[in-house]
C-alpha atoms as a PDB file:
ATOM      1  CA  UNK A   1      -2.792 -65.545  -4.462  1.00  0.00           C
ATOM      2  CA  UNK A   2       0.164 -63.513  -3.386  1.00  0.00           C
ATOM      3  CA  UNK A   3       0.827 -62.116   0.048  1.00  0.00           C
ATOM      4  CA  UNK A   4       0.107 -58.391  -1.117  1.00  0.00           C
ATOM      5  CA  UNK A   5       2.286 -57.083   2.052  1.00  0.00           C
ATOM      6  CA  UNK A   6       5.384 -58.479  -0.480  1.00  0.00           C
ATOM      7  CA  UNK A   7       4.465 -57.016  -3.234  1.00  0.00           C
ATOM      8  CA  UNK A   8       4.933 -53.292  -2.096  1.00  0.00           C
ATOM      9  CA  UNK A   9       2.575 -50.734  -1.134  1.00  0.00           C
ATOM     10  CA  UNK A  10       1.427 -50.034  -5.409  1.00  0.00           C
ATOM     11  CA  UNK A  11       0.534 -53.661  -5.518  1.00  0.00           C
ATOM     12  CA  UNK A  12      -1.560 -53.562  -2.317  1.00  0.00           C
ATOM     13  CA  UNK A  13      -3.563 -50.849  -3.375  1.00  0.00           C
ATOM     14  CA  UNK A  14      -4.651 -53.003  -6.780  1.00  0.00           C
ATOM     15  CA  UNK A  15      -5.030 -55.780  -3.913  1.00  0.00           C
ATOM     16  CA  UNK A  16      -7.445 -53.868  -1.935  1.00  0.00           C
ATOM     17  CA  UNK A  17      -9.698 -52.773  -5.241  1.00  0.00           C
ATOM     18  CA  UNK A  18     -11.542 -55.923  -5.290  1.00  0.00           C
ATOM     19  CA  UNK A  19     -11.559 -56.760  -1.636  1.00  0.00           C
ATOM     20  CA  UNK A  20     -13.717 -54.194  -0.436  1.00  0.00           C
ATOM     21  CA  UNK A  21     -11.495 -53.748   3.208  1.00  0.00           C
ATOM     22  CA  UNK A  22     -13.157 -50.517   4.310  1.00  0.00           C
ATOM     23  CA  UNK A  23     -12.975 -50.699   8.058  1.00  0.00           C
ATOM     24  CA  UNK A  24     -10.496 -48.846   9.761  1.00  0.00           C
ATOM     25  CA  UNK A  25      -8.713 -51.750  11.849  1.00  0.00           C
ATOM     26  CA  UNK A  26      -7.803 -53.756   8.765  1.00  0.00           C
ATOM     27  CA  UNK A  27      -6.941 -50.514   6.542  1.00  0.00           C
ATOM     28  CA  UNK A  28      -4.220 -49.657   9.356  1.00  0.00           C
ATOM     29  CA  UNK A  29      -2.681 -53.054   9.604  1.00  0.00           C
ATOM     30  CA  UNK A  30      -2.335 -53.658   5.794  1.00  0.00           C
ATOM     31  CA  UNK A  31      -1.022 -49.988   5.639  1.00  0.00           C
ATOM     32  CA  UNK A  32       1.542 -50.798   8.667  1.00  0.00           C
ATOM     33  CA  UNK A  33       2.348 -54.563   7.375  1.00  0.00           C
ATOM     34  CA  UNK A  34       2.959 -52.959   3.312  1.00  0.00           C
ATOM     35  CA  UNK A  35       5.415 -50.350   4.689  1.00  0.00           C
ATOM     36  CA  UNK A  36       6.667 -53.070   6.749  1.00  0.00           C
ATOM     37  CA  UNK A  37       6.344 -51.453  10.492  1.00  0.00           C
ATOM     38  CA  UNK A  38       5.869 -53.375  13.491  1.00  0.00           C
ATOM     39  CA  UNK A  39       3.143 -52.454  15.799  1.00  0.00           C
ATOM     40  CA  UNK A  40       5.955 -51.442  18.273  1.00  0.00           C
ATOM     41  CA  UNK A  41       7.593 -49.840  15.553  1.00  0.00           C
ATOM     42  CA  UNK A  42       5.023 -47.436  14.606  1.00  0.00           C
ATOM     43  CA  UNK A  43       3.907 -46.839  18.494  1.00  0.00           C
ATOM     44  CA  UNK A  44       7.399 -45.519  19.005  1.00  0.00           C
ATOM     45  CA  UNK A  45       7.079 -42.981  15.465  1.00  0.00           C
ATOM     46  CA  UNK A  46       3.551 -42.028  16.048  1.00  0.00           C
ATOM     47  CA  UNK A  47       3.599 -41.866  19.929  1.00  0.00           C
ATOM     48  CA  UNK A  48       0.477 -43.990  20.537  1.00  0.00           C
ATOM     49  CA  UNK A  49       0.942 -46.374  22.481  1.00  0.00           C
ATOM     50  CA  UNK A  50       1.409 -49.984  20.942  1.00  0.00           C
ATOM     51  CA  UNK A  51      -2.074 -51.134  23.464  1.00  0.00           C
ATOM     52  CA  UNK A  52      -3.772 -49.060  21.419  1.00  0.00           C
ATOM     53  CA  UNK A  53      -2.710 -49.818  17.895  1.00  0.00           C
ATOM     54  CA  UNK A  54      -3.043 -53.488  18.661  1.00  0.00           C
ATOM     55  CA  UNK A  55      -7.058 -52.437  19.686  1.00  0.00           C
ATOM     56  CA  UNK A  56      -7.669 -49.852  16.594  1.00  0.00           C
ATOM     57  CA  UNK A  57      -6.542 -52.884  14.266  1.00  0.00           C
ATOM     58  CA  UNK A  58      -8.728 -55.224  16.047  1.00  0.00           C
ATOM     59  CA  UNK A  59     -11.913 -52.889  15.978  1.00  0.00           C
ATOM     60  CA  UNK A  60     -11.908 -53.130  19.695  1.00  0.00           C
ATOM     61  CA  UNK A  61     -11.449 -49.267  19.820  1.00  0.00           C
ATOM     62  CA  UNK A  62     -12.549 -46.777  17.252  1.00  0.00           C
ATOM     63  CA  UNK A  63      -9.864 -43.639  17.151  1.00  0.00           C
ATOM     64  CA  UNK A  64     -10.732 -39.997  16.891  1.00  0.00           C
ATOM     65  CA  UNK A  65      -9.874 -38.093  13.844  1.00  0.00           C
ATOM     66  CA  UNK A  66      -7.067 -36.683  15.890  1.00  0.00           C
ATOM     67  CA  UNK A  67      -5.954 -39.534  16.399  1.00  0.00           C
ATOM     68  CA  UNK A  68      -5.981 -41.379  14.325  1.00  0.00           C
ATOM     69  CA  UNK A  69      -4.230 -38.695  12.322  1.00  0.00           C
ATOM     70  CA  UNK A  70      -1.306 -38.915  14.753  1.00  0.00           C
ATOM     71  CA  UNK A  71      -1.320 -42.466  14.042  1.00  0.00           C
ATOM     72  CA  UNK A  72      -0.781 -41.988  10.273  1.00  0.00           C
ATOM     73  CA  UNK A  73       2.048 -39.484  10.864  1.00  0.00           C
ATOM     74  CA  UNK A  74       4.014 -42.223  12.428  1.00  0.00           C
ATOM     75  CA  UNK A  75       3.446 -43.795   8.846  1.00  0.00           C
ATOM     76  CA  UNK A  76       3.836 -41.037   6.977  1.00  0.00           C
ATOM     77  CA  UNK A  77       0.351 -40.824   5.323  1.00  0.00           C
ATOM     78  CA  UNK A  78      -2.390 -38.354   5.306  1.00  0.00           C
ATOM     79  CA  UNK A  79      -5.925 -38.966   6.370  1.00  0.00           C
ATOM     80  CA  UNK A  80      -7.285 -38.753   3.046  1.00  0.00           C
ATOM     81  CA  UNK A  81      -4.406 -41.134   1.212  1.00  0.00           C
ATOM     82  CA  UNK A  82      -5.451 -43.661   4.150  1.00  0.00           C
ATOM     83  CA  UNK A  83      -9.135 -43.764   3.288  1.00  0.00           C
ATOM     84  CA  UNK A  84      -9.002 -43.480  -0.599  1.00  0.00           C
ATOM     85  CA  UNK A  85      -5.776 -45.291  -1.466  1.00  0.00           C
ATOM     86  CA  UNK A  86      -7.789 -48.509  -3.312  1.00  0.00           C
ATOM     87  CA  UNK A  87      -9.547 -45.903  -5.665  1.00  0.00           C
ATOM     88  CA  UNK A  88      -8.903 -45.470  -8.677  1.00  0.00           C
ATOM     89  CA  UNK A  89      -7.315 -42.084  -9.943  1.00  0.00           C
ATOM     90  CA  UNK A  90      -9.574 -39.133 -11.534  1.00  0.00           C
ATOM     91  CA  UNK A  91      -7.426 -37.187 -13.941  1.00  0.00           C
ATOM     92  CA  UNK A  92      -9.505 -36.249 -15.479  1.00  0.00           C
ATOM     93  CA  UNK A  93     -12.337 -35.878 -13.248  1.00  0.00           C
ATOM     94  CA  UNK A  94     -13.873 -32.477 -12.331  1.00  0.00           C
ATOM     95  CA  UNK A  95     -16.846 -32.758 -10.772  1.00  0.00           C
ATOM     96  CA  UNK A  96     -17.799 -35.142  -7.719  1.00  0.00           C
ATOM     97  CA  UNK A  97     -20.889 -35.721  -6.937  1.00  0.00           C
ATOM     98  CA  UNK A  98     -22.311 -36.364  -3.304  1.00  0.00           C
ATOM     99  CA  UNK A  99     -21.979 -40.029  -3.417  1.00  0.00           C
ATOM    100  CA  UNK A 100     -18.167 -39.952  -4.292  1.00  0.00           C
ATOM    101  CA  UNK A 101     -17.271 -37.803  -1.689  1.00  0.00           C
ATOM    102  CA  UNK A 102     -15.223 -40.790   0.620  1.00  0.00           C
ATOM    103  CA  UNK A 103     -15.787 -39.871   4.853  1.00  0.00           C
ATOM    104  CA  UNK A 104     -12.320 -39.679   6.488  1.00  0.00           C
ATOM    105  CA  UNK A 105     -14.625 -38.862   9.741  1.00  0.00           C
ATOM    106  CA  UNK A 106     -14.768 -40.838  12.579  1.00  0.00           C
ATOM    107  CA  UNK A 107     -17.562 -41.331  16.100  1.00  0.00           C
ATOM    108  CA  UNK A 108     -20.136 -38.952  14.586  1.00  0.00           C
ATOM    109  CA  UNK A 109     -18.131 -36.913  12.669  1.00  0.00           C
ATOM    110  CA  UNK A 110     -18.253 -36.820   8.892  1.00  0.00           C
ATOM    111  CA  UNK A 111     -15.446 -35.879   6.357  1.00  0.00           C
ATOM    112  CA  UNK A 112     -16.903 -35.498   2.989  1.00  0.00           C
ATOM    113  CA  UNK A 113     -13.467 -35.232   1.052  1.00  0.00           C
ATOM    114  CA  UNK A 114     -14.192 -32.998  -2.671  1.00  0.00           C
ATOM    115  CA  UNK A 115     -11.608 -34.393  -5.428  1.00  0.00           C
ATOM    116  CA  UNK A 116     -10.406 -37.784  -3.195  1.00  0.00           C
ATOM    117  CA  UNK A 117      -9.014 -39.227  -6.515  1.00  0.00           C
ATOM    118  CA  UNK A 118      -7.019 -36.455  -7.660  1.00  0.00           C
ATOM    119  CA  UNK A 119      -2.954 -37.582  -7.823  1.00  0.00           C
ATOM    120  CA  UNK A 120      -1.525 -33.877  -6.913  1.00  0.00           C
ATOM    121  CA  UNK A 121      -4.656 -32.154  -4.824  1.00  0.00           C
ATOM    122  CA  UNK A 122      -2.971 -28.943  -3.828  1.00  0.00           C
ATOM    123  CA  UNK A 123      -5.597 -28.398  -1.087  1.00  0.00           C
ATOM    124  CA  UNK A 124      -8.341 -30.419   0.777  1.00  0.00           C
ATOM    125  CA  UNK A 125     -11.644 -29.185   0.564  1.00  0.00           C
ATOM    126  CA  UNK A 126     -14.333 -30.749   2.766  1.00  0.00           C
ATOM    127  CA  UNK A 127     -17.751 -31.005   3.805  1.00  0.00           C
ATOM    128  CA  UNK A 128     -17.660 -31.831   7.594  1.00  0.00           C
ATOM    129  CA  UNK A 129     -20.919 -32.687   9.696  1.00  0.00           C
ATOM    130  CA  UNK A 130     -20.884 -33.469  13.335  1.00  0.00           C
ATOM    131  CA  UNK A 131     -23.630 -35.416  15.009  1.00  0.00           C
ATOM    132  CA  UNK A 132     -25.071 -33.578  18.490  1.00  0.00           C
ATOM    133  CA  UNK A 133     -22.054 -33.738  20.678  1.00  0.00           C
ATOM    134  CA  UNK A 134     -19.304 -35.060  18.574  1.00  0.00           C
ATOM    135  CA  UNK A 135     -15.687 -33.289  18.246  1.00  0.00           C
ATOM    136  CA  UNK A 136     -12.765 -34.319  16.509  1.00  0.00           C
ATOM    137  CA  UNK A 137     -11.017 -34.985  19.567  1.00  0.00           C
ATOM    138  CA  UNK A 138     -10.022 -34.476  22.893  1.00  0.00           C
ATOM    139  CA  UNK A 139      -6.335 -33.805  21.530  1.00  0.00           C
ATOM    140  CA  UNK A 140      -6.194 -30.786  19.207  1.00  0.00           C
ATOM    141  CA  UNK A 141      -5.016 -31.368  15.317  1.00  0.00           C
ATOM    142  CA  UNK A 142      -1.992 -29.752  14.607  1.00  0.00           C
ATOM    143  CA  UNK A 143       0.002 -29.662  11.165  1.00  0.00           C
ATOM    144  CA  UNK A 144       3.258 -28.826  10.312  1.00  0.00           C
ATOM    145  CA  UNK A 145       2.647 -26.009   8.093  1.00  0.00           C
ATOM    146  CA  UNK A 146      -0.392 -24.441   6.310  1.00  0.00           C
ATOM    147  CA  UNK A 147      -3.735 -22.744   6.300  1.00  0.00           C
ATOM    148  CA  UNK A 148      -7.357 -23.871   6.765  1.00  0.00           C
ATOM    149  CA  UNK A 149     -10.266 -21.780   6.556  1.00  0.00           C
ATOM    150  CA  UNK A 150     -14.061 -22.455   6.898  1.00  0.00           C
ATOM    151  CA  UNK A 151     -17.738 -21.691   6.939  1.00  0.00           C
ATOM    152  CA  UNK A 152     -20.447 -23.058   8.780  1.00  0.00           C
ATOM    153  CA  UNK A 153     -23.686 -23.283   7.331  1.00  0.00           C
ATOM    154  CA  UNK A 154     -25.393 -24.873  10.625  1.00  0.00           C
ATOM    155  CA  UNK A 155     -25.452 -25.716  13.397  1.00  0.00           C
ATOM    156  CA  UNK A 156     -23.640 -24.274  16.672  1.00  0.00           C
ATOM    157  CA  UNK A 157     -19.681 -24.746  16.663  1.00  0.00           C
ATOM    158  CA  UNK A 158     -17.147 -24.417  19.646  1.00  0.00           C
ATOM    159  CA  UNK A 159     -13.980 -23.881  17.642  1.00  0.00           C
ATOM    160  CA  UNK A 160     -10.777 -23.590  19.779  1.00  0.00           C
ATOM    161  CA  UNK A 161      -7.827 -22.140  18.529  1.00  0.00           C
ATOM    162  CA  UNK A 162      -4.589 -22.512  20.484  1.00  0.00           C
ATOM    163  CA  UNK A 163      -6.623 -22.548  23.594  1.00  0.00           C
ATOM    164  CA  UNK A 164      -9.056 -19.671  22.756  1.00  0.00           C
ATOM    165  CA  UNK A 165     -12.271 -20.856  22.464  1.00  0.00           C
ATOM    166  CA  UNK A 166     -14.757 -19.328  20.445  1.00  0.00           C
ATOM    167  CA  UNK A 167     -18.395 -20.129  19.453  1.00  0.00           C
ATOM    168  CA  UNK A 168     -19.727 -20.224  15.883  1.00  0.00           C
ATOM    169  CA  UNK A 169     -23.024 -20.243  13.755  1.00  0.00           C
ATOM    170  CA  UNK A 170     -24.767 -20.140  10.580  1.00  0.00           C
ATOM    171  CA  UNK A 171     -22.855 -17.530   8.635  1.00  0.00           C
ATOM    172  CA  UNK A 172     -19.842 -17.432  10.584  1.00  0.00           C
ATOM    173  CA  UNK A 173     -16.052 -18.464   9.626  1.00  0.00           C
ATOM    174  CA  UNK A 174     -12.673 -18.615  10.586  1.00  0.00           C
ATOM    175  CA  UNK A 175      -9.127 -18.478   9.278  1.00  0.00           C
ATOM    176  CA  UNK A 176      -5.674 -19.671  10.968  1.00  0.00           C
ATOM    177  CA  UNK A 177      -2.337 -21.256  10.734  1.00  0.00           C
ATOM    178  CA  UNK A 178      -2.407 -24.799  10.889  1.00  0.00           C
ATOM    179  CA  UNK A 179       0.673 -25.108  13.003  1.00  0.00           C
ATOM    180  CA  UNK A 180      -1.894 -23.827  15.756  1.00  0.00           C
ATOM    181  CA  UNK A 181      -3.611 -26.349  17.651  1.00  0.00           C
ATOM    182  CA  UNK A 182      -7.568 -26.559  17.011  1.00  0.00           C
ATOM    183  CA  UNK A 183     -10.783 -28.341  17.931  1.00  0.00           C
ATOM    184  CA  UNK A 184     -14.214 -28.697  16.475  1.00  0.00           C
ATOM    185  CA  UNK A 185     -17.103 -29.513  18.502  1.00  0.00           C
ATOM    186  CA  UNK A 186     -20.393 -29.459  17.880  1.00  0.00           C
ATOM    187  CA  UNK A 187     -22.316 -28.000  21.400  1.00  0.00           C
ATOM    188  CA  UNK A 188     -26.255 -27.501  19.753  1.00  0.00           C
ATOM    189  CA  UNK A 189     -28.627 -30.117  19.702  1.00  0.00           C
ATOM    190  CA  UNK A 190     -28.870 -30.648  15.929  1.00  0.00           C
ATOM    191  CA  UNK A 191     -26.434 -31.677  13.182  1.00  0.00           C
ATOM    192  CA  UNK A 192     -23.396 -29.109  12.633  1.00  0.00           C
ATOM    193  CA  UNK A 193     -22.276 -28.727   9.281  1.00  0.00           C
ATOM    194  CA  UNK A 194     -18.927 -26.958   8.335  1.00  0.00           C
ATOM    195  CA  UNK A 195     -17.339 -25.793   4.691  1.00  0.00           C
ATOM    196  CA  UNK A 196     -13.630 -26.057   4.913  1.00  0.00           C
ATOM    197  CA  UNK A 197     -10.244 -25.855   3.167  1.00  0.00           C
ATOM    198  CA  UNK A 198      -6.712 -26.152   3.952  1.00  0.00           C
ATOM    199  CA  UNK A 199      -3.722 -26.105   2.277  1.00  0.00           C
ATOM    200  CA  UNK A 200      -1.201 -28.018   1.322  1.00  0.00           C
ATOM    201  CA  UNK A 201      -3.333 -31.289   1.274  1.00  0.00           C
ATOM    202  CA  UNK A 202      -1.751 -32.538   4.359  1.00  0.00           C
ATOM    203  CA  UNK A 203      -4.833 -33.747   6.027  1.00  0.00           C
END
């Protein structure tokens, strides 16, 4: 068979559809090898460290959603491209039911993506749970533009927000820039569950 990291990044994704890669380590180094980066390379773009690529793409280390998303940046490629490219597209697809919902989460943090297989999503819509605990990491997400809003339905939420911090339950939501810094933790002792959207799909 053909090396699919010379065949460009369309032919990979066919590549991928019927070998069933799913974990993270081998996603980001055919990702990295297709758009033809050294490790060294895309430590310098992304600013994580080349240690730690080398680690992620060995399984050694499992990244946080933040991240990892800084990772991708270095690429460019958003979360949700990086965990859905070897599907199929849904053009005509409308609804999506709870099994094709692909998780983008990470270390007890699910990111049940709504419409993964869409070509031109205009916004991300998500159903995010976070195990007892869990956060979406130390290092807040930031974006380059845009707006994200959200729900939670349960649980108990610390939410900070360009360093305010601010606690959240059943019933409660928010709404800010994206170009603001922000972190999700879950600080209860049960599952945390979060209904959110942001736009443009740059997550």
């Amino acid at each position: 068979m053909d090396n699919p990291f010379q065949l460009g990044f369309a032919s990979l994704i066919g590549y991928l559809s019927h070998k069933a890669i799913m974990d993270t380590g081998a996603r980001l180094k055919l990702v990295r090898e297709s758009y033809k980066l050294s490790q060294r390379e895309l430590a310098r773009r992304s600013g994580v460290t080349n240690a730690t690529i080398s680690l992620i793409e060995q399984n050694r280390v499992s990244p946080s959603i933040s991240s990892l998303k800084k990772l991708l940046e270095g690429i460019p490629m958003t979360l949700a491209d990086f965990f859905t490219f070897d599907q199929p597209p849904g053009q005509d697809q409308y609804v999506f039911r709870a099994g094709d919902q692909p998780d983008l989460g990470r270390n007890g943090v699910r990111l049940l993506l709504v419409g993964a297989t869409l070509p031109s999503r205009q916004m991300r819509f998500l159903r995010e749970q976070y195990a007892p605990g869990a956060d979406s990491g130390e290092e807040p997400i930031v974006h380059s533009e845009g707006e994200e809003c959200g729900l939670v339905t349960r649980g108990t939420v610390e939410l900070t927000i360009d360093g305010q911090v601010n606690i959240l339950g059943p019933g409660d939501g928010y709404y800010f820039p994206t170009t603001l810094p922000h972190r999700f933790r879950n600080i209860g002792q049960d599952e945390a569950e979060i209904i959110s959207s942001n736009t443009p799909a740059n997550f």
